[in-house]
Protein backbone atom coordinates (compact mmCIF):
# COMPACT_ATOMS: atom_id res chain seq x y z
CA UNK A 1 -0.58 37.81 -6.16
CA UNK A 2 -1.20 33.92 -5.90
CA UNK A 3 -3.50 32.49 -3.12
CA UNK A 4 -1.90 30.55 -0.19
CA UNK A 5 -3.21 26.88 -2.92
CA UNK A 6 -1.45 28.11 -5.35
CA UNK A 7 1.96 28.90 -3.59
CA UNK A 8 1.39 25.62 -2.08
CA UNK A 9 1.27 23.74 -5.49
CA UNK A 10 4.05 25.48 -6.48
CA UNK A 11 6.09 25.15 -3.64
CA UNK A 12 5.38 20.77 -3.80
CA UNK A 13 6.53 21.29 -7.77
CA UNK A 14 9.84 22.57 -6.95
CA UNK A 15 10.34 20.64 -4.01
CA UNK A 16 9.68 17.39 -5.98
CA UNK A 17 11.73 18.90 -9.33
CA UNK A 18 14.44 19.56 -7.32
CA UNK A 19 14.73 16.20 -5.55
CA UNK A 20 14.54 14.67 -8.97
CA UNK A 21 17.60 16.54 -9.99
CA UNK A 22 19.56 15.52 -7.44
CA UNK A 23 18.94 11.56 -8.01
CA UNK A 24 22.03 9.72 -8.80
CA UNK A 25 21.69 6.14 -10.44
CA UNK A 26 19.97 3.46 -8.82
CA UNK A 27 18.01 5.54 -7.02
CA UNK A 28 14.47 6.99 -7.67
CA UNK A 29 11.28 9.07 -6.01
CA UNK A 30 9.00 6.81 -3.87
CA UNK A 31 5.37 7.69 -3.11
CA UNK A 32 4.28 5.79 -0.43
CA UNK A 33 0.42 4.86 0.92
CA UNK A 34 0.41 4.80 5.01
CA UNK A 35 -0.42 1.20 5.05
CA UNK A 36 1.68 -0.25 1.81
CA UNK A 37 4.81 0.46 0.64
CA UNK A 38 5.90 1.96 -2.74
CA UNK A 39 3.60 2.57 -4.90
CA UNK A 40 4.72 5.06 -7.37
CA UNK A 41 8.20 6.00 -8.66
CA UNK A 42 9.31 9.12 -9.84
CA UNK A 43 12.59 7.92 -12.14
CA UNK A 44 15.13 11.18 -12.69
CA UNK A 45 14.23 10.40 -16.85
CA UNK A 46 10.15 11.37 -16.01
CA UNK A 47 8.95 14.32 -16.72
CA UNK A 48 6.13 15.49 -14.40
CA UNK A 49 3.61 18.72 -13.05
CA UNK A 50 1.06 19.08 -10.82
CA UNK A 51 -2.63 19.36 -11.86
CA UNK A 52 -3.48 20.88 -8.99
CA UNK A 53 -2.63 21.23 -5.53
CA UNK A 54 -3.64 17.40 -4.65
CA UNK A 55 -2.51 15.73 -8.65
CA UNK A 56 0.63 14.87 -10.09
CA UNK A 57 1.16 13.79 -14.10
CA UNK A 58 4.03 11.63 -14.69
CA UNK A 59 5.16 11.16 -18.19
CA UNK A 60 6.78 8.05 -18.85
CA UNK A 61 9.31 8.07 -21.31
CA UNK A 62 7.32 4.62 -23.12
CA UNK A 63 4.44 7.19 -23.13
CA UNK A 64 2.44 6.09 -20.03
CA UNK A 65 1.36 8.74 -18.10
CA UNK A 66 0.69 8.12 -14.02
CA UNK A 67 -1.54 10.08 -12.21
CA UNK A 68 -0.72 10.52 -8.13
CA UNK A 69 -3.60 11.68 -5.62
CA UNK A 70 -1.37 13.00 -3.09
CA UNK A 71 -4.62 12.92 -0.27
CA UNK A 72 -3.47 9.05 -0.05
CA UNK A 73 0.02 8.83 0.08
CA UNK A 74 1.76 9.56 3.55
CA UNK A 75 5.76 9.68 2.46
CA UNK A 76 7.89 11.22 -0.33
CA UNK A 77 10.82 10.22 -0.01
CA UNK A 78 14.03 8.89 -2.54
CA UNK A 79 14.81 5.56 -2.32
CA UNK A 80 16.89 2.74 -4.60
CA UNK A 81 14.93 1.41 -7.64
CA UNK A 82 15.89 -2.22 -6.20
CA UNK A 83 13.65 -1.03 -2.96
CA UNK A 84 10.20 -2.15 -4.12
């Protein structure tokens, strides 16, 4: 049986996974901070997974990898690349 952090995680990874799927071009994943705008995208070509229930890996396909604190950002929401 997982613990309520661990459905949690799971639950944000699917959520997020499953908006990615649904992208269509010219449009990405924006993770926003309360008092700036974009700050991170999440492109539909990224692969990513959670850490834990507050970090998220993104794997570039150049090779970068991203890491998200999600305790900072305020909005998830998909947006169009020419947004930020």
């Amino acid at each position: 049986m997982l613990d309520s952090g661990k459905e949690g995680m799971i639950d944000m990874e699917a959520t997020i996974h499953e908006m990615q799927q649904k992208l269509t071009d010219g449009y990405c994943i924006g993770f926003h901070y309360a008092d700036e705008g974009v700050h991170f995208l999440l492109l539909k070509s990224d692969d990513f997974h959670m850490l834990n229930d507050n970090l998220i890996a993104i794997h570039r396909e150049n090779g970068m990898i991203q890491i998200i604190n999600l305790n900072f950002i305020s909005e998830i929401r998909i947006i169009r690349k020419s947004y930020r």
